[in-house]
Protein backbone atom coordinates (compact mmCIF):
# COMPACT_ATOMS: atom_id res chain seq x y z
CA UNK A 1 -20.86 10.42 -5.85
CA UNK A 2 -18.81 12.57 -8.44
CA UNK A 3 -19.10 13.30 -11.92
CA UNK A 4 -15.74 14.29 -13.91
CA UNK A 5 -17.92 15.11 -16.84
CA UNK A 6 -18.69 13.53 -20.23
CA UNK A 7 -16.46 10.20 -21.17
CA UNK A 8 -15.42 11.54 -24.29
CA UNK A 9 -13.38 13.92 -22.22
CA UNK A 10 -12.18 12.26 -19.72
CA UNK A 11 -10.13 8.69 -19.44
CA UNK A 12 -11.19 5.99 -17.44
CA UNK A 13 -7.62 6.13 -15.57
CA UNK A 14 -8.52 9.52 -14.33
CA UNK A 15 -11.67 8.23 -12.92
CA UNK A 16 -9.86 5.06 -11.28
CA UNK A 17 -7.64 7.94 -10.26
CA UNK A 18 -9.99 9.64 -8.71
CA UNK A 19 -11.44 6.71 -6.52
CA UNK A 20 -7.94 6.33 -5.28
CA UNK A 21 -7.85 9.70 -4.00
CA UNK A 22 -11.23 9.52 -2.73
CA UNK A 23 -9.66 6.56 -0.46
CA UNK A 24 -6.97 8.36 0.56
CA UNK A 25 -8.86 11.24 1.99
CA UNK A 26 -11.29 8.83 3.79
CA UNK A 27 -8.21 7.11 5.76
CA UNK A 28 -6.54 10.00 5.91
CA UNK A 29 -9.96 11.07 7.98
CA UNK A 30 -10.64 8.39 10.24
CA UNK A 31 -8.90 8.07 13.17
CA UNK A 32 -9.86 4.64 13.45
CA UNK A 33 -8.35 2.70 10.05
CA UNK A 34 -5.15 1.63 10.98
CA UNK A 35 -4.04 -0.25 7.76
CA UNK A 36 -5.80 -0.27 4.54
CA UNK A 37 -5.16 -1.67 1.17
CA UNK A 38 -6.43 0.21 -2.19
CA UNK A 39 -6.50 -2.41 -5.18
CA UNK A 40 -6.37 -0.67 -8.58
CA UNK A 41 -5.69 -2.80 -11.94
CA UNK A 42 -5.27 -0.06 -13.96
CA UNK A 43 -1.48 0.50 -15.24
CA UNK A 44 -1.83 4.41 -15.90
CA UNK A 45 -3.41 5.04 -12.89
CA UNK A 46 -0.78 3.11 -10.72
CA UNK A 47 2.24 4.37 -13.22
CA UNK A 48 0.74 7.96 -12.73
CA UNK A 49 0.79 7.99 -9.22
CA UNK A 50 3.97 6.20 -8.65
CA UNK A 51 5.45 9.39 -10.71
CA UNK A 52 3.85 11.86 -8.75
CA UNK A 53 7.01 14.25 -7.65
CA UNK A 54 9.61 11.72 -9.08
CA UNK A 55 10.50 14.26 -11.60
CA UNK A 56 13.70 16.08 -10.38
CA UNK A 57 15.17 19.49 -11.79
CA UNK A 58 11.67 20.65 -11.84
């Protein structure tokens, strides 16, 4: 279990956020998950990711 801290300063995308990576380090742990899918409904949190590095000139 983690706590970011109090809601008023933190968004619920950075918590969904959070989970995701969370996931990520689990698979990326196990040498026994082959496939896995992450569901996440929550538009910032998928648009964030997807522009993670996309950002060239930087």
């Amino acid at each position: 279990r983690i706590h970011l801290g109090p809601m008023m300063e933190h968004m619920v995308f950075e918590g969904e956020a959070l989970g995701v990576i969370l996931a990520l380090d689990i698979i990326k742990q196990s040498l026994r998950i082959k496939k896995a899918a992450i569901l996440l409904d929550n538009q910032a949190a998928i648009t964030s990711m997807r522009d993670v590095g996309s950002k060239s000139g930087q």
